[in-house]
N, C-alpha and C. Protein backbone atom coordinates (compact mmCIF):
# COMPACT_ATOMS: atom_id res chain seq x y z
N UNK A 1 -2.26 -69.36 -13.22
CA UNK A 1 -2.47 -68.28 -12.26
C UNK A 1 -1.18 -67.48 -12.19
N UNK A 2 -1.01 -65.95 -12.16
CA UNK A 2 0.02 -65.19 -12.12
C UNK A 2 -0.04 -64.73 -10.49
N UNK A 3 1.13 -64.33 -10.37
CA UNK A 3 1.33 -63.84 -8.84
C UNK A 3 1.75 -62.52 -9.29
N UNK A 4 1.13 -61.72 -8.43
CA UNK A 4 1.82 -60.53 -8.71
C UNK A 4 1.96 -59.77 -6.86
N UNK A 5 3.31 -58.93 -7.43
CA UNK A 5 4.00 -58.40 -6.15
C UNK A 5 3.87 -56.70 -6.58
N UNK A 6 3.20 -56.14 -5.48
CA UNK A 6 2.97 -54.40 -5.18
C UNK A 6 3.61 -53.97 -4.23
N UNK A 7 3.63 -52.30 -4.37
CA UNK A 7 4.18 -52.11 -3.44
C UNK A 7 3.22 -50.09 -2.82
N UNK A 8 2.74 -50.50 -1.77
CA UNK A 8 2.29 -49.40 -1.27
C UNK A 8 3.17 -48.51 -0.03
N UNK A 9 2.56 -47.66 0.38
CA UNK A 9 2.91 -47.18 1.26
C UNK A 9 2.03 -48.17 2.65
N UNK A 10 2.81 -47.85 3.11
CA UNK A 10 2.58 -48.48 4.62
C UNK A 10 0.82 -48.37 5.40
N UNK A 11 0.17 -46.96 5.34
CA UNK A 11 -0.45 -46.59 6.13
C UNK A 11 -1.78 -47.13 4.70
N UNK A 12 -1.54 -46.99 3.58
CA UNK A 12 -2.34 -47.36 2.51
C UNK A 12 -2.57 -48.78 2.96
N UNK A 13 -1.50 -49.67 2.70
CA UNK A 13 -1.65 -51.10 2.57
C UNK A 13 -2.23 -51.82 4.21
N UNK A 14 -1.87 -51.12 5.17
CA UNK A 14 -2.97 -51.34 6.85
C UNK A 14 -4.14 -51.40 6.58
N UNK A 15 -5.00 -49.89 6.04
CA UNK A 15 -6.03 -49.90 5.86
C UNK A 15 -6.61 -50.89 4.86
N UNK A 16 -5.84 -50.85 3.51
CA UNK A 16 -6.69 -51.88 2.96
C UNK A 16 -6.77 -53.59 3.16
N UNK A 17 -5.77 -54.06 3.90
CA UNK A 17 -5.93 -55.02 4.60
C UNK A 17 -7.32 -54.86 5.86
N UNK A 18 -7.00 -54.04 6.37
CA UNK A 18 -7.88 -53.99 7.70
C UNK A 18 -9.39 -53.86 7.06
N UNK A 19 -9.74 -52.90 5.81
CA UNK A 19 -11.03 -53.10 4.95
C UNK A 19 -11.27 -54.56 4.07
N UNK A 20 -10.41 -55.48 4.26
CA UNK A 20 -10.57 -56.69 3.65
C UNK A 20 -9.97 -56.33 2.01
N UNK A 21 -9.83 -55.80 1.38
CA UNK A 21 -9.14 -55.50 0.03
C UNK A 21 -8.30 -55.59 -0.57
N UNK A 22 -7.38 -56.66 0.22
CA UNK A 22 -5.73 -57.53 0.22
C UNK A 22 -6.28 -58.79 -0.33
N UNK A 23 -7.37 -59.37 -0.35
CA UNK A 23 -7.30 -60.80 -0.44
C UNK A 23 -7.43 -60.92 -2.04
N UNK A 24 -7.17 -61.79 -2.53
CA UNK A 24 -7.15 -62.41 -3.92
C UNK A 24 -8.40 -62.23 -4.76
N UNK A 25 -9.65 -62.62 -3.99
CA UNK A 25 -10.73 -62.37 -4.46
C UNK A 25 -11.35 -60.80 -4.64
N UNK A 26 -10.84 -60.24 -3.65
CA UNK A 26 -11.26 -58.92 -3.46
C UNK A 26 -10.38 -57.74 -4.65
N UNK A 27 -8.93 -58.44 -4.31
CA UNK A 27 -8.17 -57.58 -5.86
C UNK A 27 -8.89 -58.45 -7.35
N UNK A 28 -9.10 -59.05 -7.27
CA UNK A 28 -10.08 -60.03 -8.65
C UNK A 28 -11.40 -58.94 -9.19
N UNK A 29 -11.65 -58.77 -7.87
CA UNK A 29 -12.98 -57.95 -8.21
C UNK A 29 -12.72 -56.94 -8.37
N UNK A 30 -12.08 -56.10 -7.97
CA UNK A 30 -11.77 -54.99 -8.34
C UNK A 30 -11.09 -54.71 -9.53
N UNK A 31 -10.29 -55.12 -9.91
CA UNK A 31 -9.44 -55.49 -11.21
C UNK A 31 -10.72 -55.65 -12.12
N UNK A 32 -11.32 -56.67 -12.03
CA UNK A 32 -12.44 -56.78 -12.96
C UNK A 32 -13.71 -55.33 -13.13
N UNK A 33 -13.68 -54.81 -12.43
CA UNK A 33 -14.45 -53.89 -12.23
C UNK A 33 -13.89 -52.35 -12.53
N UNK A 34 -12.53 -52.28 -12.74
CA UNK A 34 -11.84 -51.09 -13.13
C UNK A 34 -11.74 -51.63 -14.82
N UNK A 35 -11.45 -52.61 -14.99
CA UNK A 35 -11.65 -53.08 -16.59
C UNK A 35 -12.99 -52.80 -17.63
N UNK A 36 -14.04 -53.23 -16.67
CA UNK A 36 -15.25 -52.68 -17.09
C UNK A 36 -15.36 -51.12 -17.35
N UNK A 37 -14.66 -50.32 -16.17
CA UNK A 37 -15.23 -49.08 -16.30
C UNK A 37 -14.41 -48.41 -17.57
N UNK A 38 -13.18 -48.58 -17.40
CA UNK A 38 -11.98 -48.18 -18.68
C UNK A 38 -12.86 -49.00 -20.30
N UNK A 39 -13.16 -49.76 -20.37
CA UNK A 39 -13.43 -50.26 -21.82
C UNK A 39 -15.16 -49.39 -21.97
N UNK A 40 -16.13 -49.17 -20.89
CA UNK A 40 -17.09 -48.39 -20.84
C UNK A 40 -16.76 -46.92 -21.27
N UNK A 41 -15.54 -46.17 -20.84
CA UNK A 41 -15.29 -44.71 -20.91
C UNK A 41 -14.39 -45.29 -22.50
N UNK A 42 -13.98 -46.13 -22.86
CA UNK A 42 -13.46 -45.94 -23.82
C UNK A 42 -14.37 -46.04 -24.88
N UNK A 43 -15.63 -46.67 -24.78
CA UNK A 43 -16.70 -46.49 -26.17
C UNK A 43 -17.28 -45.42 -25.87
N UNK A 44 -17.54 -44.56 -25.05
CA UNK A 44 -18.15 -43.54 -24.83
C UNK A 44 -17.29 -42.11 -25.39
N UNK A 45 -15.99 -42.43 -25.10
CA UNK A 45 -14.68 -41.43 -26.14
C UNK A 45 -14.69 -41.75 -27.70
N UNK A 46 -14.77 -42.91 -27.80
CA UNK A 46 -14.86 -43.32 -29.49
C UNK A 46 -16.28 -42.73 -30.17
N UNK A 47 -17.46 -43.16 -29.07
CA UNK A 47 -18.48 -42.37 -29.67
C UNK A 47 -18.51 -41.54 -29.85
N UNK A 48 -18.28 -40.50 -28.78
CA UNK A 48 -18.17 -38.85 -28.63
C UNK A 48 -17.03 -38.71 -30.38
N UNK A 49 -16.44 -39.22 -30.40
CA UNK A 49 -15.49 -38.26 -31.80
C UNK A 49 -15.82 -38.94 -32.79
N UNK A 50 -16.76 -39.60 -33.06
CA UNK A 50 -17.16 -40.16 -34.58
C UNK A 50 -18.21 -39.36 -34.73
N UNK A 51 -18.54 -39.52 -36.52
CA UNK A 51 -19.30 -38.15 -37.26
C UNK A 51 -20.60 -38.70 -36.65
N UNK A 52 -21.38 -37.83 -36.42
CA UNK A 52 -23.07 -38.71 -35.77
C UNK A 52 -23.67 -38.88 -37.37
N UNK A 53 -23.19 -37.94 -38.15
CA UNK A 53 -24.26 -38.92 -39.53
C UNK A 53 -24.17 -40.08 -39.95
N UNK A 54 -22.99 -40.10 -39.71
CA UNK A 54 -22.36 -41.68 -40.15
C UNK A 54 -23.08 -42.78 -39.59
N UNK A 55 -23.33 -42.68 -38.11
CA UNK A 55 -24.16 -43.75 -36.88
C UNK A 55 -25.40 -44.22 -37.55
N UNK A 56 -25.20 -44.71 -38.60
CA UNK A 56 -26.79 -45.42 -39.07
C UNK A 56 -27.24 -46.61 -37.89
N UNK A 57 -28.57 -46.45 -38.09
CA UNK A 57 -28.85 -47.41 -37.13
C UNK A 57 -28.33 -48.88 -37.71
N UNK A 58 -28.08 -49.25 -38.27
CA UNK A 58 -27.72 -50.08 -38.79
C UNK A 58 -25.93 -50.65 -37.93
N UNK A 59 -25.10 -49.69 -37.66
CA UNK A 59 -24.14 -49.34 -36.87
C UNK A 59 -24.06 -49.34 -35.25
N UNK A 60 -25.32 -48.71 -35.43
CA UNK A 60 -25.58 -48.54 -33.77
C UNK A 60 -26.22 -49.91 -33.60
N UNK A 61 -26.79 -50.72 -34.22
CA UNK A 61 -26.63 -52.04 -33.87
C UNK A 61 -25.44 -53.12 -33.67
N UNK A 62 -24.80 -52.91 -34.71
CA UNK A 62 -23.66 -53.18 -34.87
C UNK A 62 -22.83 -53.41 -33.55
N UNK A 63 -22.33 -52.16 -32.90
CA UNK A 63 -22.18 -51.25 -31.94
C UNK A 63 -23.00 -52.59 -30.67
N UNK A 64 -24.04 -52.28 -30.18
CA UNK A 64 -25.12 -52.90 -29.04
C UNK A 64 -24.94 -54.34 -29.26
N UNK A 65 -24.98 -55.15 -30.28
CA UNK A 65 -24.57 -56.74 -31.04
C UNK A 65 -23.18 -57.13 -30.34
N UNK A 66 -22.41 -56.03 -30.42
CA UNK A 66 -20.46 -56.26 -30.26
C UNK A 66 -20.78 -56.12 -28.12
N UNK A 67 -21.40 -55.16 -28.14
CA UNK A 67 -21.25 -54.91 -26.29
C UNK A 67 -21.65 -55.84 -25.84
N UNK A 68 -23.22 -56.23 -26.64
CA UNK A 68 -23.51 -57.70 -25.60
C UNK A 68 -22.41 -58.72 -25.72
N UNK A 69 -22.33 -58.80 -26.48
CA UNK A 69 -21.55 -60.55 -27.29
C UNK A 69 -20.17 -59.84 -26.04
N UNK A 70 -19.38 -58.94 -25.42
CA UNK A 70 -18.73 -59.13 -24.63
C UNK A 70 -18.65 -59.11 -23.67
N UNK A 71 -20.25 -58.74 -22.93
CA UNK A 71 -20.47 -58.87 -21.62
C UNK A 71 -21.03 -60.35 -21.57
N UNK A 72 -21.32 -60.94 -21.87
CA UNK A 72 -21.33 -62.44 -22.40
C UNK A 72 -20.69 -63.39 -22.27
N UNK A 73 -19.27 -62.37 -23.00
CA UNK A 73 -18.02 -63.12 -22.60
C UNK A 73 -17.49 -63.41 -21.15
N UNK A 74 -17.67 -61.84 -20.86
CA UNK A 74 -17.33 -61.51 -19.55
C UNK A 74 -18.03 -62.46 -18.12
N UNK A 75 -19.06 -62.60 -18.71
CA UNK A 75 -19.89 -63.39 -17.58
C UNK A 75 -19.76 -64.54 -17.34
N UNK A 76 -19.63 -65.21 -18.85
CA UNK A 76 -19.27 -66.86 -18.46
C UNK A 76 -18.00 -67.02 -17.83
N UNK A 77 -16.67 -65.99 -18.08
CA UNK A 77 -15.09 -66.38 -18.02
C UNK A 77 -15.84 -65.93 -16.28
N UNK A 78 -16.40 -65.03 -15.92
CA UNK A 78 -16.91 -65.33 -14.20
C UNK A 78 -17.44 -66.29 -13.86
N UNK A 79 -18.20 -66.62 -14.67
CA UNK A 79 -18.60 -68.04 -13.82
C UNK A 79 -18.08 -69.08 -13.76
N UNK A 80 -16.82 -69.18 -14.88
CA UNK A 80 -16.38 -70.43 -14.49
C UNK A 80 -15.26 -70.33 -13.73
């Protein structure tokens, strides 16, 4: 387990204590959930600039095969 030390402004870090969003579990989830969205916008940028002739379906499986197999990942390293 890593510890990690932040540093906000004052009137930031009240509120998000006072919304519950200080606790360990709550930065867990969130962390996990900004990870999702960044690796989501990042296949969606890789898609956008590759040639579309190229995308054989064959690829675009490829592609859907690789996303599951890491939400997969993602799910078990949550559950355990």
């Amino acid at each position: 387990m890593t510890t990690v030390q932040i540093n906000l402004p004052d009137a930031l870090a009240e509120d998000a204590q006072n919304a519950g969003l200080l606790t360990p579990e709550m930065i867990e989830k969130l962390l996990r959930e900004q990870l999702k969205k960044q690796a989501g916008e990042a296949l969606r940028e890789m898609w956008e600039h590759l040639p579309q002739e190229e995308l054989t379906p064959e690829i675009e499986q490829m592609i859907d095969d690789e996303v599951k197999a890491v939400r997969a990942a993602r799910r078990k390293q949550t559950a355990s």
